[in-house]
Protein backbone atom coordinates (compact mmCIF):
# COMPACT_ATOMS: atom_id res chain seq x y z
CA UNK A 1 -39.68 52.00 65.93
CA UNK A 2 -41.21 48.60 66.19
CA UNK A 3 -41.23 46.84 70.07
CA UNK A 4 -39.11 44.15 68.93
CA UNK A 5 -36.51 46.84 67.74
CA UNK A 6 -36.91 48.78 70.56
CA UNK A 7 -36.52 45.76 72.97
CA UNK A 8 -33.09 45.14 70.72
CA UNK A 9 -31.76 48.50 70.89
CA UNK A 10 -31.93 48.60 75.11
CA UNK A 11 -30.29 45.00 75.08
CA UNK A 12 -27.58 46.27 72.53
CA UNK A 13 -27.08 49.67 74.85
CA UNK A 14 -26.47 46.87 77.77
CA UNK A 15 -24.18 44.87 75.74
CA UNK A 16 -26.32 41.84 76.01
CA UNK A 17 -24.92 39.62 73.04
CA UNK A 18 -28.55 37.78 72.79
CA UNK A 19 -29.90 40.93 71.54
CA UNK A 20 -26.81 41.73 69.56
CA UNK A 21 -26.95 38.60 67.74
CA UNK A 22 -30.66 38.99 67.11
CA UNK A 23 -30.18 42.62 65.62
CA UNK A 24 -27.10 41.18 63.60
CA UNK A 25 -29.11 38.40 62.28
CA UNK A 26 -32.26 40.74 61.47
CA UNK A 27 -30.18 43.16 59.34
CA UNK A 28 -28.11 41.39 58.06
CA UNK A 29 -29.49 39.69 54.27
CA UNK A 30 -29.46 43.49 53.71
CA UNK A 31 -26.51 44.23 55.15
CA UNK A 32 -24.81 41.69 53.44
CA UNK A 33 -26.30 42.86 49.69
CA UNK A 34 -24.93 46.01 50.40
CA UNK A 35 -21.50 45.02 50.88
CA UNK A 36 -21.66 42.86 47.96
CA UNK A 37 -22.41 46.26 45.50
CA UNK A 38 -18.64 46.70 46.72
CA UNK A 39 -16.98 43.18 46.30
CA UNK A 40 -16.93 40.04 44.76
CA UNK A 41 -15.21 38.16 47.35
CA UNK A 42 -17.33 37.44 50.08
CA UNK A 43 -14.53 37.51 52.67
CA UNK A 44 -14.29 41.10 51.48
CA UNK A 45 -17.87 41.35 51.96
CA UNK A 46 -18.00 39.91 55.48
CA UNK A 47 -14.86 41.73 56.70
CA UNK A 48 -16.81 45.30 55.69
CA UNK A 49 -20.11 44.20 57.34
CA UNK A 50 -18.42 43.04 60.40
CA UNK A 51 -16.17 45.85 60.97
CA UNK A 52 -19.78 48.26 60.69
CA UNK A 53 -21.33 46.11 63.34
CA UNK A 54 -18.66 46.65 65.40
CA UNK A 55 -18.63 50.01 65.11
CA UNK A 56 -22.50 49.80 65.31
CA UNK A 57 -22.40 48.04 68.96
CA UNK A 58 -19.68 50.16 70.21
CA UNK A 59 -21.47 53.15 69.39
CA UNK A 60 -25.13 52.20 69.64
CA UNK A 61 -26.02 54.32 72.96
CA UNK A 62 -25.25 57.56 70.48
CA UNK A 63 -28.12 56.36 68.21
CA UNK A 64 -30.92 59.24 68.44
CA UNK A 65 -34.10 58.02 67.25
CA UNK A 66 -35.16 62.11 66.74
CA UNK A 67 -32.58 61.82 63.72
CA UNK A 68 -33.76 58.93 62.03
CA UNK A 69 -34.61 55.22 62.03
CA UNK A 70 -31.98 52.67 63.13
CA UNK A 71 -31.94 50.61 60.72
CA UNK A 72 -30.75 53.83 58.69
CA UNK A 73 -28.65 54.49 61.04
CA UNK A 74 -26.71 50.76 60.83
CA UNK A 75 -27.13 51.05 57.04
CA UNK A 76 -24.84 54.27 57.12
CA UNK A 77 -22.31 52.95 59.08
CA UNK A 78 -21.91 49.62 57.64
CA UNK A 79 -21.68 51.64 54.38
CA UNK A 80 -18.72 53.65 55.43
CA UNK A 81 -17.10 50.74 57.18
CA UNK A 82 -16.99 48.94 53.39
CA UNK A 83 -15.81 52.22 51.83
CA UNK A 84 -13.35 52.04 54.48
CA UNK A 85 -12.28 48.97 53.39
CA UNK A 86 -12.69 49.79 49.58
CA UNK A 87 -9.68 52.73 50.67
CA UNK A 88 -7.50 49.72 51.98
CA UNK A 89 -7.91 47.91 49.64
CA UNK A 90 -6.95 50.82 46.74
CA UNK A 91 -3.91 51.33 49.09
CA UNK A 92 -1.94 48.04 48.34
């Protein structure tokens, strides 16, 4: 893991929003491409990438770097959040 990213990950663990918003920003063109593979509609879009950031911030101090990279990590859980929403969605 790079310095930057490493400096990132302690802030997130403290729940500074400076380095939340930095990690958001970082990820996010890729985040965002992901979520589009699932919608059209980019409220859709945002709703799934937000809702896996969440997630992702309320959860980062049970990221283990022995299990893989974070940015893995973020891309995982983003990914279920827009399945999640995918399921919703199917529901109505």
């Amino acid at each position: 893991m790079t310095d930057n990213l490493n400096i990132l990950l302690k802030g997130c663990i403290r729940y500074d929003r400076l380095s939340q918003e930095k990690l958001y920003q970082q990820v996010y063109p890729d985040l965002f491409a992901l979520c589009h593979k699932f919608f059209d509609d980019e409220h859709d879009i945002l709703t799934a990438l937000n809702n896996g950031m969440m997630s992702v911030f309320n959860n980062i101090e049970k990221y283990d770097t022995r299990k893989g990279d974070l940015y893995g990590w973020i891309y995982s859980i983003v990914r279920n959040a827009a399945i999640s929403v995918v399921r919703i969605k199917n529901e109505k």
